[in-house]
C-alpha atoms as a PDB file:
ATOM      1  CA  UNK A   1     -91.715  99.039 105.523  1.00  0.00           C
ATOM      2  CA  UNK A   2     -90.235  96.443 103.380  1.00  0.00           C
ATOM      3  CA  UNK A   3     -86.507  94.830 103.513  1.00  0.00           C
ATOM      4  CA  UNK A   4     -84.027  96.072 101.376  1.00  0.00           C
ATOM      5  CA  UNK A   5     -83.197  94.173  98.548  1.00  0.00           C
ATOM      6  CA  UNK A   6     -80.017  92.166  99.286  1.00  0.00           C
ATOM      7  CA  UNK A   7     -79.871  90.993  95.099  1.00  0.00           C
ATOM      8  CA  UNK A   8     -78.981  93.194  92.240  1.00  0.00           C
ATOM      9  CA  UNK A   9     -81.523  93.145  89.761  1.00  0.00           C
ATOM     10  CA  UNK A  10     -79.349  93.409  86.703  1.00  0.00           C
ATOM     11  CA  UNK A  11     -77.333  90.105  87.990  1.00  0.00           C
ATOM     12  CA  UNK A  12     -80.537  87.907  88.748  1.00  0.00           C
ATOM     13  CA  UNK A  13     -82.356  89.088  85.334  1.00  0.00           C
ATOM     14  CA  UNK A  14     -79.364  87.844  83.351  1.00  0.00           C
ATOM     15  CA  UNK A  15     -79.454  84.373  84.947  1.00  0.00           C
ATOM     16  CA  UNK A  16     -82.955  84.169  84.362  1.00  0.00           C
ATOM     17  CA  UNK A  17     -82.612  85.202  80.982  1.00  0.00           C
ATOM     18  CA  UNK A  18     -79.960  82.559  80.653  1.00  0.00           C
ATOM     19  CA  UNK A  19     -82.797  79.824  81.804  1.00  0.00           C
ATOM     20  CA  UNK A  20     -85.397  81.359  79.549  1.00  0.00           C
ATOM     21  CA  UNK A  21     -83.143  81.085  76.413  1.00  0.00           C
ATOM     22  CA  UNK A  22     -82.108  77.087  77.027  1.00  0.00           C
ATOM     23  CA  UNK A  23     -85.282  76.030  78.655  1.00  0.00           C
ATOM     24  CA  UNK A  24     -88.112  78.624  76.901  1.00  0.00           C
ATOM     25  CA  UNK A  25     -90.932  79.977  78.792  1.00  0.00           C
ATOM     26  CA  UNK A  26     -93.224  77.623  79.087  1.00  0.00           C
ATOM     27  CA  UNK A  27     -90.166  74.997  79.678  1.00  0.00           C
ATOM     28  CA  UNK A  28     -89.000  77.003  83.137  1.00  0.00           C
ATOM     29  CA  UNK A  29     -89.494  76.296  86.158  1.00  0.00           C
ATOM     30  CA  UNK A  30     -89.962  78.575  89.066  1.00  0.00           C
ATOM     31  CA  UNK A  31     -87.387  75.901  90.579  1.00  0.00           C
ATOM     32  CA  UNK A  32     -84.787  76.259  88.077  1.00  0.00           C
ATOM     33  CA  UNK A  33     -84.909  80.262  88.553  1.00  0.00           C
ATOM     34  CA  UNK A  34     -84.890  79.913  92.043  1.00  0.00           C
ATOM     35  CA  UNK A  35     -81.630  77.741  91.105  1.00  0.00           C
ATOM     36  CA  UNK A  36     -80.269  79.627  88.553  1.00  0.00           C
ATOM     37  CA  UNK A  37     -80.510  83.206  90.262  1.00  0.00           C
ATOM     38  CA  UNK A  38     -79.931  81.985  93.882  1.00  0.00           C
ATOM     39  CA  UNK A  39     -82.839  83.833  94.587  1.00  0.00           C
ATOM     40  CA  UNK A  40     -85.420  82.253  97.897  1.00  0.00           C
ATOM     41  CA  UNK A  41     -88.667  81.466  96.050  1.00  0.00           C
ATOM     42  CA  UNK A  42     -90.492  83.749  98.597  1.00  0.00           C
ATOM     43  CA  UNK A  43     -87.733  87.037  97.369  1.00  0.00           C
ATOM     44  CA  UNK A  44     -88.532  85.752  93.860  1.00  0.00           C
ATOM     45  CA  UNK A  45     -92.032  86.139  94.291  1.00  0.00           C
ATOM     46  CA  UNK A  46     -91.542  89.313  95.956  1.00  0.00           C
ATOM     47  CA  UNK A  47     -89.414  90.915  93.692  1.00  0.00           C
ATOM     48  CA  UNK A  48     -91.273  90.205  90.122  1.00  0.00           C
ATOM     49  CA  UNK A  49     -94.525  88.194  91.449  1.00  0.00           C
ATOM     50  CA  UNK A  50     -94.580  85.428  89.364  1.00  0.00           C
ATOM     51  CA  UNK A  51     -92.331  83.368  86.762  1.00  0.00           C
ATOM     52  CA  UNK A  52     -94.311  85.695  84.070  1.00  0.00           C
ATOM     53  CA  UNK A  53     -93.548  88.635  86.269  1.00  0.00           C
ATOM     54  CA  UNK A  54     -89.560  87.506  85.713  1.00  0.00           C
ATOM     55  CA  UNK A  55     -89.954  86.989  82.004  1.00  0.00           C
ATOM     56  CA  UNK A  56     -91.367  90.511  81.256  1.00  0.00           C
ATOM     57  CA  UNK A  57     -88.950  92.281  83.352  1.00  0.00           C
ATOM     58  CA  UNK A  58     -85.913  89.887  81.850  1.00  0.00           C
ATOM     59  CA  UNK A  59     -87.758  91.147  78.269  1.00  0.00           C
ATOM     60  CA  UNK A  60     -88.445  94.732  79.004  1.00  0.00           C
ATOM     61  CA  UNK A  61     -84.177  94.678  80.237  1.00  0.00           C
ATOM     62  CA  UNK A  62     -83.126  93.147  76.974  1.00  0.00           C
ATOM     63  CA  UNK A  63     -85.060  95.387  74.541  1.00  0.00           C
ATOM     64  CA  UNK A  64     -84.455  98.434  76.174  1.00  0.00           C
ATOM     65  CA  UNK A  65     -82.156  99.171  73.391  1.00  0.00           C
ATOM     66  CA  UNK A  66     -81.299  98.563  70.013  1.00  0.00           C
ATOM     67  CA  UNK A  67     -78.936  95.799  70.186  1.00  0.00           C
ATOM     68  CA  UNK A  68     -78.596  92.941  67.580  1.00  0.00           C
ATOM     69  CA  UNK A  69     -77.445  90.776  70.229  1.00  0.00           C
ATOM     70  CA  UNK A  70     -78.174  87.341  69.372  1.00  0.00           C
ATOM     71  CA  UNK A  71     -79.258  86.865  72.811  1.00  0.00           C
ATOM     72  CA  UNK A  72     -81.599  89.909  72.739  1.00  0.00           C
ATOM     73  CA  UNK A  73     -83.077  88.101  69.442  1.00  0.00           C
ATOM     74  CA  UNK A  74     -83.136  84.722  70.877  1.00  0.00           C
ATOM     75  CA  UNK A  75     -85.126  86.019  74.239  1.00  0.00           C
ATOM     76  CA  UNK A  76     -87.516  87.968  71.092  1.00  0.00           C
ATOM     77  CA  UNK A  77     -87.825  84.399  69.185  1.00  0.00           C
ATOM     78  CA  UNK A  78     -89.215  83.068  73.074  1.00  0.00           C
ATOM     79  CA  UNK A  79     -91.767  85.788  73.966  1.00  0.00           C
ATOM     80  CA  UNK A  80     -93.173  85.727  69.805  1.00  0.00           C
ATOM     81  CA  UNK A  81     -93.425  81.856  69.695  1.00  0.00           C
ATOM     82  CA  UNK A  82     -95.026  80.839  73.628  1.00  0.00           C
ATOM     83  CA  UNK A  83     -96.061  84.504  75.019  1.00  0.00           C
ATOM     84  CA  UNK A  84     -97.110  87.412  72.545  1.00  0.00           C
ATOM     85  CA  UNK A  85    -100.162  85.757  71.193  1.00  0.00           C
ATOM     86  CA  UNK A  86    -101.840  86.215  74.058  1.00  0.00           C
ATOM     87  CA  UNK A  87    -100.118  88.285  76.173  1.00  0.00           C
ATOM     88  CA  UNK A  88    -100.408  92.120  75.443  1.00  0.00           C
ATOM     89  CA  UNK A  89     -97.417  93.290  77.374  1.00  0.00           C
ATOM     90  CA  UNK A  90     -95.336  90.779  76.011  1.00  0.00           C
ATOM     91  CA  UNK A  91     -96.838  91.816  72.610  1.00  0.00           C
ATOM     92  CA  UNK A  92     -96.202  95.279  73.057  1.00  0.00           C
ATOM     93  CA  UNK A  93     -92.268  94.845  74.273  1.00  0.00           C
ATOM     94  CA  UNK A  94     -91.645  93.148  71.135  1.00  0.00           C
ATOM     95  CA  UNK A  95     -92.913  95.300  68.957  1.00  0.00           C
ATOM     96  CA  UNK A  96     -92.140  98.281  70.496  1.00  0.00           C
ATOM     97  CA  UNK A  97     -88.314  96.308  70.105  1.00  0.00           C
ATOM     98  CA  UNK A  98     -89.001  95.617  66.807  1.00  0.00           C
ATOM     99  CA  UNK A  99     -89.461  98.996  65.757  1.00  0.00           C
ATOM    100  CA  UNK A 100     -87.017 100.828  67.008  1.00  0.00           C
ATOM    101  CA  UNK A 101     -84.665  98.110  65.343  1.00  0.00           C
ATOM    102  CA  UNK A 102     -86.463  99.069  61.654  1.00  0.00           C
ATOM    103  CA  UNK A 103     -86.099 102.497  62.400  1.00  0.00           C
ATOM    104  CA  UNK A 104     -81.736 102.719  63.015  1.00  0.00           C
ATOM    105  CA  UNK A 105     -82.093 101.104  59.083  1.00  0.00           C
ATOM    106  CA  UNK A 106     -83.389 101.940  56.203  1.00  0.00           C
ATOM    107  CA  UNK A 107     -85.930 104.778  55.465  1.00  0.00           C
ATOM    108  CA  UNK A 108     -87.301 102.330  53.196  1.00  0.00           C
ATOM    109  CA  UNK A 109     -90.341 100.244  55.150  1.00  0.00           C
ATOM    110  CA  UNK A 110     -90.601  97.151  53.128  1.00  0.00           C
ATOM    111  CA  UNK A 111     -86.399  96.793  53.477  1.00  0.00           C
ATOM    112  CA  UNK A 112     -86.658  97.649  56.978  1.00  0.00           C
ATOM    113  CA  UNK A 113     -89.822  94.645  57.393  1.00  0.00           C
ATOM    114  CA  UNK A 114     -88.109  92.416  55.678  1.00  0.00           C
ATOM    115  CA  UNK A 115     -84.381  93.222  57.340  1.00  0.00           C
ATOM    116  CA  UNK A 116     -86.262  92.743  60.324  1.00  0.00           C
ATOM    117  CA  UNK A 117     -87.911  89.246  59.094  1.00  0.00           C
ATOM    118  CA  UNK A 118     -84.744  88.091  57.811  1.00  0.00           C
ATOM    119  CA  UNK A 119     -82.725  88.525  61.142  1.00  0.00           C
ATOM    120  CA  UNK A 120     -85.318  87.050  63.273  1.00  0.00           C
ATOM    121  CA  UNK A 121     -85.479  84.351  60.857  1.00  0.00           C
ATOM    122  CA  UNK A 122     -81.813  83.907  60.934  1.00  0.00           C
ATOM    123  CA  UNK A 123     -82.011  83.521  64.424  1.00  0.00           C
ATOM    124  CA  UNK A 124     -84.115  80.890  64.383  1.00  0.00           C
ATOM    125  CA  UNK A 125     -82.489  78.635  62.081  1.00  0.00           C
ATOM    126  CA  UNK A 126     -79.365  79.515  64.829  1.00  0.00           C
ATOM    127  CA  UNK A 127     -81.449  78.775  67.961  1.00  0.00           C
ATOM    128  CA  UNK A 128     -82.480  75.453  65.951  1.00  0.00           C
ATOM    129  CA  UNK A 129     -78.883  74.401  64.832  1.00  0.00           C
ATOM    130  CA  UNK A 130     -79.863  74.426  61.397  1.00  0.00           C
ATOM    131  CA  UNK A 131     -77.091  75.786  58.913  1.00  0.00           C
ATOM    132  CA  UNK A 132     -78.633  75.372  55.151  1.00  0.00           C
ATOM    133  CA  UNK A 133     -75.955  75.383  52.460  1.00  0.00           C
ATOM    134  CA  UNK A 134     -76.051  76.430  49.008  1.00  0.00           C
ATOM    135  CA  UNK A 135     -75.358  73.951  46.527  1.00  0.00           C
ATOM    136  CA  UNK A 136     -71.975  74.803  45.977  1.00  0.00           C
ATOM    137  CA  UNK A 137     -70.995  74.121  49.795  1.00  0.00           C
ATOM    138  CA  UNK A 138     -73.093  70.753  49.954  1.00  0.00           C
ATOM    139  CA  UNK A 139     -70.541  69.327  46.713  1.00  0.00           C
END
């Protein structure tokens, strides 16, 4: 029988989330989780099996809901740009996300896709500190 678990899960997923969203996923180290979630390596590995193993279940936490949050959409912006291409599960937590987002709008698809396009592009002008201005504000 295995040890208890001395961590609670909710606490260490946010801190890894929190390395995640300033480092990325393919810019995280198992180190810096181990760091940021005070975690042993070996109860890391134990607990979610591998840095990709910590990702999904930091992903599948985030976007069990229908929150806007920006960093629910930030943590989305991660998994579409270095994980969903090739992972399925990854894939499949976003989109499953992604749809329940269009469906609390409109009843109108093409809105909903591009409400949905809009914020996540939004979000990464945000995430890359770029603020365009409308030729009025630049004067």
């Amino acid at each position: 029988m295995g040890r208890k678990r001395s961590f609670d899960d909710d606490e260490v997923l946010s801190h890894a989330r929190e390395v995640f969203l300033e480092h990325g996923y393919e810019g995280t180290s198992i180190d810096a989780l181990v760091k940021a979630t005070g975690l042993l390596r070996g109860s890391l590995y134990g607990a979610f099996g591998s840095k990709r193993g910590m990702f999904v279940a930091a992903l599948h936490d985030a976007t069990d809901s229908e929150s806007r949050d920006s960093k629910v959409l930030n943590l989305i912006l991660v998994a579409l740009m270095e994980l969903s291409d090739h992972d399925l599960e990854v894939r499949g937590l976003v989109r499953d996300y992604l749809v329940r987002l269009s469906r609390s709008g409109s009843d109108d698809t093409n809105a909903v896709t591009v409400d949905v396009a809009s914020l996540l592009g939004e979000t990464l002008l945000q995430r890359a500190h770029i603020r365009l201005q409308s030729d009025d504000e630049r004067r």
